[in-house]
Protein backbone atom coordinates (compact mmCIF):
# COMPACT_ATOMS: atom_id res chain seq x y z
CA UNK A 1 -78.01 21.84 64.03
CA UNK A 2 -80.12 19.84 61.51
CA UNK A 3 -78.13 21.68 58.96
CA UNK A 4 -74.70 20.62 60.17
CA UNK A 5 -75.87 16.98 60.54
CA UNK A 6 -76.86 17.06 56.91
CA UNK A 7 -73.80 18.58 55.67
CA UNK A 8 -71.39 16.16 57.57
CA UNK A 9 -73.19 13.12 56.30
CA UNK A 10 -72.78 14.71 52.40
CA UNK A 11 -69.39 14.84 53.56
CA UNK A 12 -69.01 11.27 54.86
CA UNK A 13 -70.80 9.53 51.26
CA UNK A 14 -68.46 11.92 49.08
CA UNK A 15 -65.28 10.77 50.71
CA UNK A 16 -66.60 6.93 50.49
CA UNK A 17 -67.92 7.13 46.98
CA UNK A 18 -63.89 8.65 46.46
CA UNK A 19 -62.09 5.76 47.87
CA UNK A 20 -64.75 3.17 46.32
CA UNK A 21 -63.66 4.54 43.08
CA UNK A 22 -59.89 5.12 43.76
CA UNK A 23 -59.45 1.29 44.98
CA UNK A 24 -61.39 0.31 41.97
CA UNK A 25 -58.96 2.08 39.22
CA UNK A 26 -55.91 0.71 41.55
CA UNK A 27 -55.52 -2.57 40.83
CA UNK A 28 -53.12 -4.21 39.01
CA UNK A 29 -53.74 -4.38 35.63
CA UNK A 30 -54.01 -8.21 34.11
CA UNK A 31 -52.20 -8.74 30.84
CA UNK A 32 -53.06 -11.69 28.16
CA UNK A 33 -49.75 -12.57 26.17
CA UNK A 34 -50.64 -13.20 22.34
CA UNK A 35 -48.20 -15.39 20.62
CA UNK A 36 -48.27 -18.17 18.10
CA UNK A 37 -45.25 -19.90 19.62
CA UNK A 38 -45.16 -21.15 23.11
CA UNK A 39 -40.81 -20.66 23.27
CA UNK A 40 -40.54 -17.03 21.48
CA UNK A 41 -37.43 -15.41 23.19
CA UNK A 42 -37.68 -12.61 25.31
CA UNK A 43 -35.19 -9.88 24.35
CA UNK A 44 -34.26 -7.27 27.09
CA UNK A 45 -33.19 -3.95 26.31
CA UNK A 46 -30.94 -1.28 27.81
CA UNK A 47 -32.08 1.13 29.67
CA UNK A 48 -28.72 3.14 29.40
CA UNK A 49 -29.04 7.07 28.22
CA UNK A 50 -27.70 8.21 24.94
CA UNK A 51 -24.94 10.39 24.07
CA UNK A 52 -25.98 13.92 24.27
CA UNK A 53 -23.53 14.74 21.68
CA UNK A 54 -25.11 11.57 19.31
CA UNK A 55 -23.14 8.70 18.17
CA UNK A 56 -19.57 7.85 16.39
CA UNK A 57 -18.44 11.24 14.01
CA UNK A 58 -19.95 13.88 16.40
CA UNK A 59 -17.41 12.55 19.30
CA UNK A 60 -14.45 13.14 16.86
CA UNK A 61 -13.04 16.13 16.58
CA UNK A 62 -10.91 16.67 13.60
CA UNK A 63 -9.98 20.37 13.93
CA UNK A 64 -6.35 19.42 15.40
CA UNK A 65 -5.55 17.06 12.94
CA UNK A 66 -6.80 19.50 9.50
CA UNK A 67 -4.95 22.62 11.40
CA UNK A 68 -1.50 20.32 11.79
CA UNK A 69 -1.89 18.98 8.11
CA UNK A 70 -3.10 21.36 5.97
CA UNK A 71 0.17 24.03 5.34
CA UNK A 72 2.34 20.93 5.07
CA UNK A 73 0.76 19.53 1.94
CA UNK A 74 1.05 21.01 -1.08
CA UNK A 75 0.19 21.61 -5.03
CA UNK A 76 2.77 19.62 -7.69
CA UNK A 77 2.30 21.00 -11.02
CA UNK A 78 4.15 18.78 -13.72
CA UNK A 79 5.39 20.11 -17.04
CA UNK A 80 5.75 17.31 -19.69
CA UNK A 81 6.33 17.55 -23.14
CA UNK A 82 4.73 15.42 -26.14
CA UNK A 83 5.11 15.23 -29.63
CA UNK A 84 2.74 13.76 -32.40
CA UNK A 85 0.00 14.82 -34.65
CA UNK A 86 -2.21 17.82 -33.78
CA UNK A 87 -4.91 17.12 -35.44
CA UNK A 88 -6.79 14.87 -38.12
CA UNK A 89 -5.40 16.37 -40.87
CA UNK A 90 -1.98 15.59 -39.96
CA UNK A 91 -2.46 12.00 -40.17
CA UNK A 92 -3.17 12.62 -43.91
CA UNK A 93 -0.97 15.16 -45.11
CA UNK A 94 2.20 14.69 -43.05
CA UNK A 95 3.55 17.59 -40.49
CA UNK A 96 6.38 18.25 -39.05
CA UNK A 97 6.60 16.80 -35.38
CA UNK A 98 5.91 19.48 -32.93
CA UNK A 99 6.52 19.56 -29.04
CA UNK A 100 3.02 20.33 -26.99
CA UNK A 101 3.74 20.58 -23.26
CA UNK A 102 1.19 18.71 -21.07
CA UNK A 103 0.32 19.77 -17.31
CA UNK A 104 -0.29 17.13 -14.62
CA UNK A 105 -1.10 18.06 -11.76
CA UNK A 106 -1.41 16.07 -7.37
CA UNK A 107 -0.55 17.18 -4.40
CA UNK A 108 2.80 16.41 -2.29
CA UNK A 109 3.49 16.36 1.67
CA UNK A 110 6.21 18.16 3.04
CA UNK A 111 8.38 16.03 5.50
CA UNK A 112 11.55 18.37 6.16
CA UNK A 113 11.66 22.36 7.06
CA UNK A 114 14.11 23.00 4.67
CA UNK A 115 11.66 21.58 1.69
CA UNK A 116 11.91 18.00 0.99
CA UNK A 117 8.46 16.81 -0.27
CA UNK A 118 7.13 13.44 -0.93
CA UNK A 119 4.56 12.96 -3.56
CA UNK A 120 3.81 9.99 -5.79
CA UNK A 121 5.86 8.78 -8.80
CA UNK A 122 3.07 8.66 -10.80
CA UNK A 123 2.34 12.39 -10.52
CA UNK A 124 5.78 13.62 -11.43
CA UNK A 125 6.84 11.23 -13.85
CA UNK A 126 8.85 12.34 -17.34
CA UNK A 127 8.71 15.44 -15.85
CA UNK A 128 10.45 18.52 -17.54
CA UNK A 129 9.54 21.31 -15.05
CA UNK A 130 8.13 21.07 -11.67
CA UNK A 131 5.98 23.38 -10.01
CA UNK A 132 5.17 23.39 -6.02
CA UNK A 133 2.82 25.68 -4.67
CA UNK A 134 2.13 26.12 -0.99
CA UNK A 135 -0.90 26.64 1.04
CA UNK A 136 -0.36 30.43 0.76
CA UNK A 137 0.26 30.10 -2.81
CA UNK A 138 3.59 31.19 -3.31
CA UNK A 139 5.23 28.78 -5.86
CA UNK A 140 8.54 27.35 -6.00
CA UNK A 141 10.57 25.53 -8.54
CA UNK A 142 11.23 22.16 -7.88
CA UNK A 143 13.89 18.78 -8.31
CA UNK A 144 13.64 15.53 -8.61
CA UNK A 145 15.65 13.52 -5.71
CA UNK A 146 15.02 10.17 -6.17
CA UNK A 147 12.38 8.33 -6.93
CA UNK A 148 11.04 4.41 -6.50
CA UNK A 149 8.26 3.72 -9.01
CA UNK A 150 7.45 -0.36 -7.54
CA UNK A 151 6.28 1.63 -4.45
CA UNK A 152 4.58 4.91 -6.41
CA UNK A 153 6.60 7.23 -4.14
CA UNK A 154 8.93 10.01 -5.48
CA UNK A 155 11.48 12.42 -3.36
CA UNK A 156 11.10 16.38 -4.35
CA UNK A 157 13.01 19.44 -2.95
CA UNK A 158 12.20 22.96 -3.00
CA UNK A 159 14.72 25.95 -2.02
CA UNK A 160 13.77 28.37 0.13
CA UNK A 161 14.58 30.99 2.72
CA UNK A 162 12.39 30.17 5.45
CA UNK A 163 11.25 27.17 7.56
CA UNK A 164 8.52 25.60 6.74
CA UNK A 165 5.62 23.61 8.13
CA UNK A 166 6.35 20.22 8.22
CA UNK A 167 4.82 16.44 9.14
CA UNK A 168 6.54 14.19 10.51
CA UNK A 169 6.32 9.92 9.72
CA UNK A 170 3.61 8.27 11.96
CA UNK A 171 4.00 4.28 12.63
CA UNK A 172 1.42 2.97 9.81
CA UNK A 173 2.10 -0.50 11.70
CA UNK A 174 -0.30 0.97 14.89
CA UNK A 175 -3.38 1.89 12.40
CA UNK A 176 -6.74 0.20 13.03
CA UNK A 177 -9.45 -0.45 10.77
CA UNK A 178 -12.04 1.78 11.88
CA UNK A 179 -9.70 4.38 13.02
CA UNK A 180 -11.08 8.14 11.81
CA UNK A 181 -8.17 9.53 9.54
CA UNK A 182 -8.21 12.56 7.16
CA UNK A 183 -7.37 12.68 3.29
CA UNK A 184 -5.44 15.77 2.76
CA UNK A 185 -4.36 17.04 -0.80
CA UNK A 186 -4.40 19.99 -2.65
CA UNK A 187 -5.66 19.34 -6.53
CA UNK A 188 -6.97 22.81 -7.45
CA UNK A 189 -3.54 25.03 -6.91
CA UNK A 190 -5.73 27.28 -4.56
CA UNK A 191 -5.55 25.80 -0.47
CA UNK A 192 -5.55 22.03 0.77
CA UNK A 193 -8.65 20.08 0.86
CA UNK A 194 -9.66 18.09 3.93
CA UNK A 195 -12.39 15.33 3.70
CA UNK A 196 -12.64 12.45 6.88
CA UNK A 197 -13.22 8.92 6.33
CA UNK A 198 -12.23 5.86 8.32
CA UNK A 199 -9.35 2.74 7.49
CA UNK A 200 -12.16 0.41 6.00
CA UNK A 201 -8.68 -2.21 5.46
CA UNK A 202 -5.39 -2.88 5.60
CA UNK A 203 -2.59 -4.86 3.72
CA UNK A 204 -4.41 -4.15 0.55
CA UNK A 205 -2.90 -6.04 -2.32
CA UNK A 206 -4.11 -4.41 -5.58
CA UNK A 207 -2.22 -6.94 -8.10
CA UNK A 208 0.97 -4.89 -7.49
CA UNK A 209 2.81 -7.34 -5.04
CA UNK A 210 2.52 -4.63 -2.43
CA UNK A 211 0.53 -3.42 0.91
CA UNK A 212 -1.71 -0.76 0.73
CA UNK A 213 -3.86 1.22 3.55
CA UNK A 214 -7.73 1.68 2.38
CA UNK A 215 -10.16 3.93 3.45
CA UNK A 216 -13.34 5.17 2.60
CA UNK A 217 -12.19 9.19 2.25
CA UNK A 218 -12.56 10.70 -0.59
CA UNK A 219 -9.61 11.14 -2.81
CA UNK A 220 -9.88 12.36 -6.36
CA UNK A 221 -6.94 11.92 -8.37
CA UNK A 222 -6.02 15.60 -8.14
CA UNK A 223 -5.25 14.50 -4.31
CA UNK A 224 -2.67 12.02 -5.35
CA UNK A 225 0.30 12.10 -3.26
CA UNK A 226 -0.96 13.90 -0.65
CA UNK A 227 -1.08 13.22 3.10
CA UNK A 228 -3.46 10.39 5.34
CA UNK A 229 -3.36 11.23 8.75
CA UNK A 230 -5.28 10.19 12.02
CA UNK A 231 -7.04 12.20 14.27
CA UNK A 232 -3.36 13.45 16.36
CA UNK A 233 -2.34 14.75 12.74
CA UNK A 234 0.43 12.08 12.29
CA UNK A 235 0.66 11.21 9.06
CA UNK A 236 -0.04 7.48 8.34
CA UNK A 237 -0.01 7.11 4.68
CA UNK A 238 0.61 8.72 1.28
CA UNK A 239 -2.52 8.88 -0.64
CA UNK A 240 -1.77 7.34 -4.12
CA UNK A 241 -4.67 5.28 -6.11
CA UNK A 242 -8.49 5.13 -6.44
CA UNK A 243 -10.54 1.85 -8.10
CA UNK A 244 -12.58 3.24 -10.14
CA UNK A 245 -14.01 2.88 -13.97
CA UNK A 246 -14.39 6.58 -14.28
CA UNK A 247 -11.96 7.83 -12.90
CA UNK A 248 -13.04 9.26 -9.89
CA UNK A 249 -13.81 8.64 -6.37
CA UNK A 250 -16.35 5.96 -6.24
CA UNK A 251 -16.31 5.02 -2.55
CA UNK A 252 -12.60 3.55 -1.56
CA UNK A 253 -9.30 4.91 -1.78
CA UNK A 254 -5.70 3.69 -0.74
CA UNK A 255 -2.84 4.96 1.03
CA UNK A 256 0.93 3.52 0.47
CA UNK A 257 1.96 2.93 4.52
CA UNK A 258 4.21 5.62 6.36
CA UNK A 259 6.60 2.78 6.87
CA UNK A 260 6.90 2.01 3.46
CA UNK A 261 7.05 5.82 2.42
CA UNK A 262 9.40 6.99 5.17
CA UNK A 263 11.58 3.92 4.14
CA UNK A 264 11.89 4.59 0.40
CA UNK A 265 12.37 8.41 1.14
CA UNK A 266 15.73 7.35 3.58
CA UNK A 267 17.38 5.38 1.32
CA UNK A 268 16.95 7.87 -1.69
CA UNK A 269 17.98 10.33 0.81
CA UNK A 270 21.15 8.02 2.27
CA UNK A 271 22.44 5.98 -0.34
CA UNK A 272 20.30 7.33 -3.84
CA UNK A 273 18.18 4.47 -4.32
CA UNK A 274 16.06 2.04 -2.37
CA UNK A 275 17.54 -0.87 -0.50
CA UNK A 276 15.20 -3.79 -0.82
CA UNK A 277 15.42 -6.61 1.67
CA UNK A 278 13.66 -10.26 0.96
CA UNK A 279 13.50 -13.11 2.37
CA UNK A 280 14.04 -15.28 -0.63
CA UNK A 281 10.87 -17.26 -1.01
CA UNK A 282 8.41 -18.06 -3.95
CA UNK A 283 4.42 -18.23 -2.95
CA UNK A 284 1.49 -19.50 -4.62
CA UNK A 285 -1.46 -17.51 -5.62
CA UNK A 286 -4.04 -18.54 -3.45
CA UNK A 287 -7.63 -18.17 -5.59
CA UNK A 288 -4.99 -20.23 -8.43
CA UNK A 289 -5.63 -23.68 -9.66
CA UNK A 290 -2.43 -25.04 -8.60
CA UNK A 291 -3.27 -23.40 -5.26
CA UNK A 292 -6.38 -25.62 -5.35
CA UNK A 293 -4.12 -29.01 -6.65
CA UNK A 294 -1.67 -28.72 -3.77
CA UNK A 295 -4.43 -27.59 -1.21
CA UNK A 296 -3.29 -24.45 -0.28
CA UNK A 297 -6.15 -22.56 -1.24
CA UNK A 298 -7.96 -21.58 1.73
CA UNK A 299 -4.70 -21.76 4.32
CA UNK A 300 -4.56 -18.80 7.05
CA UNK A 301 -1.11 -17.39 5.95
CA UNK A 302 1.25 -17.85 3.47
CA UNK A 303 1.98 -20.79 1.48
CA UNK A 304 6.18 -21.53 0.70
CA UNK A 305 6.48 -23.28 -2.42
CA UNK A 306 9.92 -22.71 -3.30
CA UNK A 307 13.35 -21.31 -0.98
CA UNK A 308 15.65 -19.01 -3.10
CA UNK A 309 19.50 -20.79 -3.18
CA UNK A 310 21.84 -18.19 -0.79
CA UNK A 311 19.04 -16.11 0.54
CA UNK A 312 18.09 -15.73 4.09
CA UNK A 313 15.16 -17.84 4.23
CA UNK A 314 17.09 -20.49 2.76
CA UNK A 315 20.23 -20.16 5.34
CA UNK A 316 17.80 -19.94 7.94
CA UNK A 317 15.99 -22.92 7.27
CA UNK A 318 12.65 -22.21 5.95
CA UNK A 319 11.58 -25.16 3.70
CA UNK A 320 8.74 -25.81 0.73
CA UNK A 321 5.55 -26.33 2.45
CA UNK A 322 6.21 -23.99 5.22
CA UNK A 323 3.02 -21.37 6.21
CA UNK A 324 4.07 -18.63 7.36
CA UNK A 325 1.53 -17.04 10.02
CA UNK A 326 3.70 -14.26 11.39
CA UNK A 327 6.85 -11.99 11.23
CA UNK A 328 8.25 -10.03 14.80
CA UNK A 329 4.92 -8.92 16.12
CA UNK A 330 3.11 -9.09 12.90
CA UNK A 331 0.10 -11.67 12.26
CA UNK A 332 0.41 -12.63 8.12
CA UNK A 333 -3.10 -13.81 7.22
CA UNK A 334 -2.36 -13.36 3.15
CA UNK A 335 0.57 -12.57 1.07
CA UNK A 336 0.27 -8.31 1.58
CA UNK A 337 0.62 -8.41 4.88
CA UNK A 338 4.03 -10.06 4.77
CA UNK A 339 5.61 -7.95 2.13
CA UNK A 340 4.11 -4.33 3.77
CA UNK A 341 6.17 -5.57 6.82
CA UNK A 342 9.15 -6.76 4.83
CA UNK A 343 9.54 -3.08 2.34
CA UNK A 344 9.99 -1.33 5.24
CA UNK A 345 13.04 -3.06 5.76
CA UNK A 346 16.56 -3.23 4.43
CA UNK A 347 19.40 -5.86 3.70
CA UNK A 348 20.97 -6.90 6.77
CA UNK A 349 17.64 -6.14 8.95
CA UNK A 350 16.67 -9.06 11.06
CA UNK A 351 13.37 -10.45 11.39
CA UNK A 352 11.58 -13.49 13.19
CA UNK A 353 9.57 -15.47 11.25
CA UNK A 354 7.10 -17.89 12.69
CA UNK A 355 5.53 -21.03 10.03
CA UNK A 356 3.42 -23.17 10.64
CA UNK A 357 5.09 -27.16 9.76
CA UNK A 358 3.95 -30.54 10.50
CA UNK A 359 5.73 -30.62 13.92
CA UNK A 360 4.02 -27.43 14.83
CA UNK A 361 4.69 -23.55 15.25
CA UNK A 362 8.40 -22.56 14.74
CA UNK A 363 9.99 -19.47 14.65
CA UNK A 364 13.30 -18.91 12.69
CA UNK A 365 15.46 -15.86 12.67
CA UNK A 366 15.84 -14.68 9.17
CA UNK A 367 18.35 -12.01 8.03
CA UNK A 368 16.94 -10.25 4.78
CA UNK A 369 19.70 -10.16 1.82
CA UNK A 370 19.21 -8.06 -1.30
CA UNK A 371 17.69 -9.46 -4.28
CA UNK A 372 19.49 -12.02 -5.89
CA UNK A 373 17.55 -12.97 -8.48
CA UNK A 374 15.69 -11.20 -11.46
CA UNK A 375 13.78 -11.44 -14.43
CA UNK A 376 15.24 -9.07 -16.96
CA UNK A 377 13.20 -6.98 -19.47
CA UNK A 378 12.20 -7.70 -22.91
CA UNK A 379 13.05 -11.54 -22.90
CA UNK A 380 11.75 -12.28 -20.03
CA UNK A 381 14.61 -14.92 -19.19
CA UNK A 382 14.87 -15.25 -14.64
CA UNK A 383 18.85 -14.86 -13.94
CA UNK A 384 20.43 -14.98 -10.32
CA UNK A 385 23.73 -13.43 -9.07
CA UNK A 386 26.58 -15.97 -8.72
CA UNK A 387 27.70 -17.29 -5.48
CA UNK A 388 31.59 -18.84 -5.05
CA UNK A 389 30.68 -22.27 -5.71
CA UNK A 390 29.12 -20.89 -9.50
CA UNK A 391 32.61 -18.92 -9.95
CA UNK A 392 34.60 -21.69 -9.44
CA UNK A 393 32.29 -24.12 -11.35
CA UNK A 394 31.98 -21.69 -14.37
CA UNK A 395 35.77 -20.32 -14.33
CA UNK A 396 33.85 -16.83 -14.62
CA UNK A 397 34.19 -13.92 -11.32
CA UNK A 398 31.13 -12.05 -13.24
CA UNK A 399 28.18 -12.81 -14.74
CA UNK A 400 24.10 -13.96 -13.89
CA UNK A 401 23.36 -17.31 -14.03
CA UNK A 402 20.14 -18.07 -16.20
CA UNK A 403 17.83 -20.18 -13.64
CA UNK A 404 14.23 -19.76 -15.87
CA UNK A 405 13.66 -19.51 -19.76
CA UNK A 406 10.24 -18.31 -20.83
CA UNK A 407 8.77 -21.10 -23.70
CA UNK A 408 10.19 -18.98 -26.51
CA UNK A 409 13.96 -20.04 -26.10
CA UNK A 410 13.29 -22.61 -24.97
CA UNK A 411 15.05 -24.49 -27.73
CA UNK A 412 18.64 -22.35 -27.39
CA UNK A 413 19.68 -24.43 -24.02
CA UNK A 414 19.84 -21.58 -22.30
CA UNK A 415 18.79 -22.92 -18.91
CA UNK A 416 21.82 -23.44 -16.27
CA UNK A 417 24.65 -21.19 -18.47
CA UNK A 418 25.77 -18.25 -17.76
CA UNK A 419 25.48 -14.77 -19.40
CA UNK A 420 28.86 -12.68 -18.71
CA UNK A 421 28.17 -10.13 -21.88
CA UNK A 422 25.22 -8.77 -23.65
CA UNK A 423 25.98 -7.58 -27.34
CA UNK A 424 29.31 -6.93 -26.06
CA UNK A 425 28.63 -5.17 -22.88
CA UNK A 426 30.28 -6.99 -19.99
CA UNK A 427 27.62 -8.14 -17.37
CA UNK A 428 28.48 -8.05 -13.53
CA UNK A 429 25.63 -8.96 -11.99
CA UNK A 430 21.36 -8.51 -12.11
CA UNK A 431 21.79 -4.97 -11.89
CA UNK A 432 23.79 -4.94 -14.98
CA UNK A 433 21.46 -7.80 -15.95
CA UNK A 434 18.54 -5.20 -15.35
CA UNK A 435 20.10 -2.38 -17.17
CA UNK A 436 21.87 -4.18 -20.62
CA UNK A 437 18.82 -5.78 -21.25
CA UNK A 438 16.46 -2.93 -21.40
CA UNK A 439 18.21 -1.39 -23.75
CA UNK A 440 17.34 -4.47 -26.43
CA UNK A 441 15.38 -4.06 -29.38
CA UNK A 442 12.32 -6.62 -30.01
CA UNK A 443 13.16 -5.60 -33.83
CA UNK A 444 16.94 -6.15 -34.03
CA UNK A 445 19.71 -8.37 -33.43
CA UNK A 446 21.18 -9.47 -30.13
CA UNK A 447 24.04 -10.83 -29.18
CA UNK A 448 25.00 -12.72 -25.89
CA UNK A 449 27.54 -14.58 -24.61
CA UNK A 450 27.18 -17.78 -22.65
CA UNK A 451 29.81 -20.11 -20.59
CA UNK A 452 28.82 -23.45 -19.42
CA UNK A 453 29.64 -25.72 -16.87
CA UNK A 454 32.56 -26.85 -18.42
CA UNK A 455 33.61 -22.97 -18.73
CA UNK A 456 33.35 -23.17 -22.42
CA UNK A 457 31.92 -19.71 -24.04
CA UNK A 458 29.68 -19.78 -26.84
CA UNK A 459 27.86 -17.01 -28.14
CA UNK A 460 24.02 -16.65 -29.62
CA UNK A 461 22.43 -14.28 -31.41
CA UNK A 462 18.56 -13.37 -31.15
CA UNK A 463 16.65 -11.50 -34.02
């Protein structure tokens, strides 16, 4: 009994000494906060799981888009053929001039079953034989249907039996930067290349008065004129230049739009050329001095400094000092973003414009005419098409009216006549304008003939 006694009382210390010590190690701990400044912000974090596939590229899934693209785009081989010295020693003895045929080579997108590709003008230029070879490497010869070299994008056909895969024109207008897309070309004649990127920009103005998509996937110059497209496989752009001092891909690329591209390749298609629409206004550089002098250097959209006579800015109203901050649905921030919107249009295409004037936002209804004015090659003089009032004033029914002389004639009085011939060519309008003058030789004579206001002629000759 003694011994049961002794064993409970063990019993009854253990279990005190136990809750002693658990009450002890129980309490709630007592923090000291260490800080040298009484207001340091407290930043809460959240408490949300991660992703168990990770972030950003591993929730893409490109497979769709490469299987879609790939057996549409293609390899363009171009033949071209150069003459000139082969070596050193011709320079010193003399040979006779021998033809060496050069090989190009980019890729090109098919858009049609029956083998209409588009490709850049760039990679098929002065072409004398062109080579396409599919993804499965049969080659086919291949024409020339058209091509637009202000926009870099050329029109190719191929003849064959079968159909053949095919991408169809996405709405480049609907692109976001940020969006995945994939570069798509084929530069080594063996199968397409895929590599994945995202649009790092758009409306891209690389000092060629026109808009361009940019992204950050790798294209070489090999992938030239092949296909961007996003992550459906639509094809949002044709892949056409790189910035780079070597040469090759350095870390951005850019894309001419598929609305600019689809355009060009319908009007070669329909009418065997491109139909340009413009509104028929002049702009001023914005990072330019006299940007700076009038104040228009930092403005959010773009600047009017001048309305073309006849055009469709200036019959709808548009007026010097106008800023124009959008066009239909479009917001125009700089100067590319109004004329990526405006070359995928056409003469007689309608388009709202909204500027910005002292009274406040207006928007005017502009219709877009074809170019009326140009400045012609070699001289360098600006001419304009005549309207009725300039036939009747000049006694003339053809001819450009000069409307800008660079400094060297200036001393001819050439400013305000009309040309109606060049060295005894009749001229009918710019397009002859265009044509007639290119033909001129900075080392010979030309001849031109003028008519005044008074709708006497007088002709001049330049040597």
């Amino acid at each position: 009994m003694k011994r049961v006694a002794g064993i409970f009382l063990i019993a009854v210390v253990a279990a005190t000494l136990t809750m002693l010590v658990f009450k002890q190690f129980d309490k709630e701990p007592e923090y000291t906060l260490v800080s040298n400044s009484s207001d340091m912000p407290v930043f809460r974090t959240s408490d949300r799981p991660v992703s168990s596939k990770g972030a950003g590229i591993n929730e893409v899934d490109f497979t769709i888009a490469a299987e879609k693209t790939i057996h549409a785009v293609v390899h363009v081989k171009n033949v071209t053929m150069s003459s000139g010295p082969s070596s050193i020693w011709d320079y010193f003895y003399g040979s006779e001039v021998k033809q060496r045929p050069q090989v190009g080579t980019g890729s090109g997108v098919i858009i049609t079953p029956d083998g209409y590709i588009v490709t850049n003008n760039h990679v098929i230029a002065k072409a004398t034989e062109l080579k396409v070879t599919l993804n499965d490497n049969k080659s086919y010869d291949a024409e020339i249907i058209g091509t637009d070299p202000a926009t870099d994008i050329a029109l190719i056909k191929i003849t064959t039996d079968k159909s053949l895969p095919y991408l169809a024109f996405g709405d480049s207008d609907n692109t976001k930067i940020g969006e995945w897309v994939l570069a798509v070309g084929n530069p080594f004649n063996l199968t397409s290349t895929v590599t994945a990127g995202i649009v790092s920009a758009k409306a891209r103005d690389l000092g060629r008065r026109q808009s361009f998509i940019q992204t950050d996937a790798a294209v070489n110059p090999g992938n030239s004129g092949g296909a961007l497209v996003n992550t459906n496989g639509d094809l949002i752009g044709i892949n056409t230049a790189i910035t780079s001092q070597t040469g090759s891909y350095i870390g951005y690329s850019f894309a001419v739009p598929s609305n600019i591209a689809k355009k060009v390749v319908e009007d070669i298609m329909e009418y065997g050329n491109v139909q340009s629409g413009i509104l028929g206004i002049t702009t001023i550089p914005v990072n330019s001095a006299y940007a700076a002098e009038k104040g228009v250097d930092d403005i959010n959209g773009v600047y009017i400094d001048d309305v073309e006579e006849d055009s469709g800015a200036y019959e709808a109203g548009l007026q010097t000092g106008d800023v124009i901050v959008g066009i239909d649905d479009i917001k125009v921030r700089r100067f590319a973003d109004l004329t990526g919107y405006i070359s995928a249009k056409r003469p007689g295409d309608e388009v709202l414009v909204t500027v910005s004037r002292s009274e406040g936002l207006m928007e005017l209804p502009v219709v877009l005419k074809e170019r009326q004015t140009l400045e012609v090659p070699v001289m360098g003089l600006v001419v304009k098409n005549l309207n009725e009032k300039d036939k009747k004033l000049y006694k003339t029914k053809n001819g450009v009216k000069i409307t800008g002389v660079p400094e060297t004639y200036r001393g001819y009085g050439l400013d305000g006549k009309v040309i109606i011939a060049v060295d005894g060519e009749e001229i009918k309008d710019i397009n002859d304008a265009r044509t007639k003058f290119a033909t001129i030789s900075r080392y010979g004579k030309t001849s031109i003939m003028l008519v005044n206001e008074e709708g006497e002629r007088e002709r001049i000759i330049f040597q």
